[in-house]
C-alpha atoms as a PDB file:
ATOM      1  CA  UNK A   1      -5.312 102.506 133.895  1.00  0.00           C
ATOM      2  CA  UNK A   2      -9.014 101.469 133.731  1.00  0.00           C
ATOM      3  CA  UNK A   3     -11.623 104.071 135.057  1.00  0.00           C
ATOM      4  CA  UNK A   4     -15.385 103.440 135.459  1.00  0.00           C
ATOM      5  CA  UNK A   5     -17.273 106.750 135.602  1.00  0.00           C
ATOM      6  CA  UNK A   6     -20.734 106.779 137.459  1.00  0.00           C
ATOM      7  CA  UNK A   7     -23.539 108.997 138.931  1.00  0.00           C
ATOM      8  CA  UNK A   8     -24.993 109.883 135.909  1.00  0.00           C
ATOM      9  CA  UNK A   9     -28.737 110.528 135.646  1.00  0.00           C
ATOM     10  CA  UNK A  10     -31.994 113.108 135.230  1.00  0.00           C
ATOM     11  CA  UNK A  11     -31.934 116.125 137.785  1.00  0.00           C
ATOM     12  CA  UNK A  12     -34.209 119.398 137.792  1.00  0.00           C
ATOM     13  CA  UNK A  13     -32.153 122.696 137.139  1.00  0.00           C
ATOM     14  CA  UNK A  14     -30.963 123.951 140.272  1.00  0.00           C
ATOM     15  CA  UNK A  15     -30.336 119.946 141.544  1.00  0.00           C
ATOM     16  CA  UNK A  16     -27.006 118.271 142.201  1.00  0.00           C
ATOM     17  CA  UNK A  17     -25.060 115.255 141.347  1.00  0.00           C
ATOM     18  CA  UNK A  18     -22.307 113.874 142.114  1.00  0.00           C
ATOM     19  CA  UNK A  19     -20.136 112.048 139.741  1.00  0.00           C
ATOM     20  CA  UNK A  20     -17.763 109.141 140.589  1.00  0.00           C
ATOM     21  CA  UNK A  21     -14.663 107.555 139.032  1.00  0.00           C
ATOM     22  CA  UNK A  22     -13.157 104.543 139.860  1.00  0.00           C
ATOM     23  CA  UNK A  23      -9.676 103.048 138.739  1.00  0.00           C
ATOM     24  CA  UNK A  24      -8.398  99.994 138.568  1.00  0.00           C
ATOM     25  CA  UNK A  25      -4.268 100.270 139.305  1.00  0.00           C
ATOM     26  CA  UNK A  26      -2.937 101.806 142.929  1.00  0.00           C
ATOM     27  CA  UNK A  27      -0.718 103.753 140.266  1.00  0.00           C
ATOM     28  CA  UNK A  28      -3.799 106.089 140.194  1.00  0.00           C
ATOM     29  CA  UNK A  29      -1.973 108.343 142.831  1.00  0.00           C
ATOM     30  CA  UNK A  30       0.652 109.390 139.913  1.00  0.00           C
ATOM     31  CA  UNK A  31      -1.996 110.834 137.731  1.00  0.00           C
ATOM     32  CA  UNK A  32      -3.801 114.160 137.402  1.00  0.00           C
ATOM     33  CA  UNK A  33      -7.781 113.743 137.134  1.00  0.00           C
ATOM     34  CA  UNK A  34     -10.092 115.338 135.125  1.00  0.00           C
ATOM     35  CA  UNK A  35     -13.498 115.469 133.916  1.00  0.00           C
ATOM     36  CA  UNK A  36     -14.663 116.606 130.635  1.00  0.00           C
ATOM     37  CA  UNK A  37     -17.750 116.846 128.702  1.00  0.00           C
ATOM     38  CA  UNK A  38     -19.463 116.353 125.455  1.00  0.00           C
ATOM     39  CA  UNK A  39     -22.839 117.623 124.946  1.00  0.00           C
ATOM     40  CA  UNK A  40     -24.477 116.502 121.788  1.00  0.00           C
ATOM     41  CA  UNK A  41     -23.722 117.819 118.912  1.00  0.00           C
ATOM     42  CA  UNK A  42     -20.508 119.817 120.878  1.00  0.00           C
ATOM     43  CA  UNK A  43     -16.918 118.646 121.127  1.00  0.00           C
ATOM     44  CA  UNK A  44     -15.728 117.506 124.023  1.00  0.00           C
ATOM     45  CA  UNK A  45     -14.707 120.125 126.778  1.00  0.00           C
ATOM     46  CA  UNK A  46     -12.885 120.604 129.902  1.00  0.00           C
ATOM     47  CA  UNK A  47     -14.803 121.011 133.150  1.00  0.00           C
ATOM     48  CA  UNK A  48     -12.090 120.178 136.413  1.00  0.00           C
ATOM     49  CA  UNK A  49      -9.402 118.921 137.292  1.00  0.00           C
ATOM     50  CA  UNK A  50      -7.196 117.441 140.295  1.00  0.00           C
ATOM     51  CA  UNK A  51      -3.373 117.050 140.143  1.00  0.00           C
ATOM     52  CA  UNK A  52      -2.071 113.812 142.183  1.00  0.00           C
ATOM     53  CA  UNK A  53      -2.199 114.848 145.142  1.00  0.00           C
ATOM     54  CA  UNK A  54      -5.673 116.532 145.277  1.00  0.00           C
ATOM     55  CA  UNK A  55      -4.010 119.900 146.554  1.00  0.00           C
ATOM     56  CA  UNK A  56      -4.063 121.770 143.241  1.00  0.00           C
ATOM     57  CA  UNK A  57      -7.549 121.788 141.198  1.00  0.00           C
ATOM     58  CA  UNK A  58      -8.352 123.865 138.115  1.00  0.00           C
ATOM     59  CA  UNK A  59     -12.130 124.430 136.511  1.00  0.00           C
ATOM     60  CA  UNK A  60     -13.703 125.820 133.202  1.00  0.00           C
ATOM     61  CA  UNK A  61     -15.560 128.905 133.613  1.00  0.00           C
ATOM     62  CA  UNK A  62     -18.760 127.715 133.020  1.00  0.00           C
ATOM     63  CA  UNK A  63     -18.470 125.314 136.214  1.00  0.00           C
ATOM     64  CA  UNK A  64     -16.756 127.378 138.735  1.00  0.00           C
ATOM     65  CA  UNK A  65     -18.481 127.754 141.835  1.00  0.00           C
ATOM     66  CA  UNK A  66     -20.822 125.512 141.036  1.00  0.00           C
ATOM     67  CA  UNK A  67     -18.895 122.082 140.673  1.00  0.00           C
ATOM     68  CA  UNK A  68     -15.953 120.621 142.971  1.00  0.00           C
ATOM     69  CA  UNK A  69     -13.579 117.926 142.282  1.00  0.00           C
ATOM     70  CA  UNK A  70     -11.949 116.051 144.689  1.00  0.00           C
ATOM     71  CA  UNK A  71      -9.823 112.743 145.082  1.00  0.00           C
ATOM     72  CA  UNK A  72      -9.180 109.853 147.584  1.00  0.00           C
ATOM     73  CA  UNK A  73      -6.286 108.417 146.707  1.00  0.00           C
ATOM     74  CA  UNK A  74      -6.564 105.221 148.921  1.00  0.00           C
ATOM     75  CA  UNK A  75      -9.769 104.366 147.508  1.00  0.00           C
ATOM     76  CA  UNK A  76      -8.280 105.230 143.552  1.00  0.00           C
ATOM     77  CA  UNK A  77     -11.281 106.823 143.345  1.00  0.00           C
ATOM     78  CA  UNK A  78     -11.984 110.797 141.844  1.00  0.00           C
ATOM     79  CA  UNK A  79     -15.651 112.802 142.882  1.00  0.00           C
ATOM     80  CA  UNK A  80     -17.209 115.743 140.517  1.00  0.00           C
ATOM     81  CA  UNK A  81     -19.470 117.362 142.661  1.00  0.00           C
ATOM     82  CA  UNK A  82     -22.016 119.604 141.088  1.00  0.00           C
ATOM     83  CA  UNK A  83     -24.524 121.724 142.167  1.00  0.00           C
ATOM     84  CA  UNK A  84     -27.158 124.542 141.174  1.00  0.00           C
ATOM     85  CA  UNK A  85     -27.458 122.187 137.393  1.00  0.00           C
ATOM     86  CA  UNK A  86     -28.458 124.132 134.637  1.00  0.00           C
ATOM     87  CA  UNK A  87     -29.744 122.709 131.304  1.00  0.00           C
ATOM     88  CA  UNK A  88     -26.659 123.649 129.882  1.00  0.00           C
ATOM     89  CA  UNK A  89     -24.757 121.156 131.793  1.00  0.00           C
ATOM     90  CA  UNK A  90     -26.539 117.951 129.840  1.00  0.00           C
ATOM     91  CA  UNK A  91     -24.144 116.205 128.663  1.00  0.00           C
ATOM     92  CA  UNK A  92     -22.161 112.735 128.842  1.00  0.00           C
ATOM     93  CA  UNK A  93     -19.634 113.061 131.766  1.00  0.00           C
ATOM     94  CA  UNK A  94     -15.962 111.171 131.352  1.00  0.00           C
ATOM     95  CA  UNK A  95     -13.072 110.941 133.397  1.00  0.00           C
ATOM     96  CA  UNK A  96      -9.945 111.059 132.405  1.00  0.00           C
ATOM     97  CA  UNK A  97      -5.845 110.524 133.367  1.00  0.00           C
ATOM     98  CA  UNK A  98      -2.989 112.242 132.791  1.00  0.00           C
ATOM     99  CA  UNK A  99       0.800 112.027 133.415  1.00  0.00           C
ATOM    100  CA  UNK A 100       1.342 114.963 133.005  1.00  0.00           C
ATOM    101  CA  UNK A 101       0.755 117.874 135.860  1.00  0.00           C
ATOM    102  CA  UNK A 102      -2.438 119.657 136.542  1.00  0.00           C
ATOM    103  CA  UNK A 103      -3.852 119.988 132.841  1.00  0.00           C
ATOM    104  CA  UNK A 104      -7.169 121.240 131.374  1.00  0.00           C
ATOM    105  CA  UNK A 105      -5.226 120.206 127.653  1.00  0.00           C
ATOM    106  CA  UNK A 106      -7.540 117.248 126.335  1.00  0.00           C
ATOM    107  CA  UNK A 107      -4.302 115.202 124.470  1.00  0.00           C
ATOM    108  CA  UNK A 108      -2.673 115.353 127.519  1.00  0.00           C
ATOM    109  CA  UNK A 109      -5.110 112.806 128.960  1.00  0.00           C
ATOM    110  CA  UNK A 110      -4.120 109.074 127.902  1.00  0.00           C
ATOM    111  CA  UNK A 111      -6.625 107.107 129.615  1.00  0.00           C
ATOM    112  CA  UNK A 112     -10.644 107.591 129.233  1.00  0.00           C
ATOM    113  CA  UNK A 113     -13.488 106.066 131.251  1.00  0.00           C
ATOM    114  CA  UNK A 114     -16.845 105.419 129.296  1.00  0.00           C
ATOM    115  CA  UNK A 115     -18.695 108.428 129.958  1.00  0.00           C
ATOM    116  CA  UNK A 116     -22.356 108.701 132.364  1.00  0.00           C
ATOM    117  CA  UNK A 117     -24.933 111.022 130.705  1.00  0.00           C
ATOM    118  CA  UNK A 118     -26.372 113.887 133.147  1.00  0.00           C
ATOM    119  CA  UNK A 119     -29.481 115.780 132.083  1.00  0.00           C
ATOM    120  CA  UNK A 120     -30.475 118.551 133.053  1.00  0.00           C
ATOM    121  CA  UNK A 121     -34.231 119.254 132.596  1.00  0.00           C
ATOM    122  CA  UNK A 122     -35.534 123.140 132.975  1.00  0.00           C
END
């Protein structure tokens, strides 16, 4: 599975973004989706996620309430909405798949997409 992640950019504190990731195989539907992210410096860290059929969704502490992840499954596509930024969100954005069920576990993800940077300016 390919994925293309999008949406990336430069947004105030208090702003929103939305996030996009596309993949390339109809066999999309059989993976969970998740977003993590890597500030600099930081390792890479969980933010959401979606199991395959977009009915369960799990998020890090640090996002809940304040991002939403979502999935349309006929357009292989997965959305991270997120809203009231804060500085601390900058970081580069990926999305990921995984066979496995609804996961927040980093090696359970096989597949990566490239990453979009979001910054967060105060």
């Amino acid at each position: 599975v390919q994925l293309q992640a999008s949406g990336g950019g430069l947004v105030q504190a208090g702003g929103s973004l939305r996030l996009s990731c596309a993949a390339s195989e109809r066999t999309f539907r059989r993976y969970s989706m998740g977003w993590f992210r890597q500030a600099p410096g930081k390792e890479r860290e969980f933010a959401a996620a979606i199991n395959w059929s977009g009915g369960m969704t799990s998020y890090a502490e640090s996002v809940k309430g304040r991002f939403t992840i979502s999935r349309d499954n006929a357009k292989n596509t997965v959305v991270l909405q997120m809203n009231s930024l804060k500085p601390e969100d900058t970081a580069v954005y990926y999305c990921a798949a995984s066979p496995m069920r609804l996961t927040y576990a980093l090696p359970e993800y096989e597949y990566w997409g490239q990453g979009t940077l979001v910054t967060v300016s105060s």
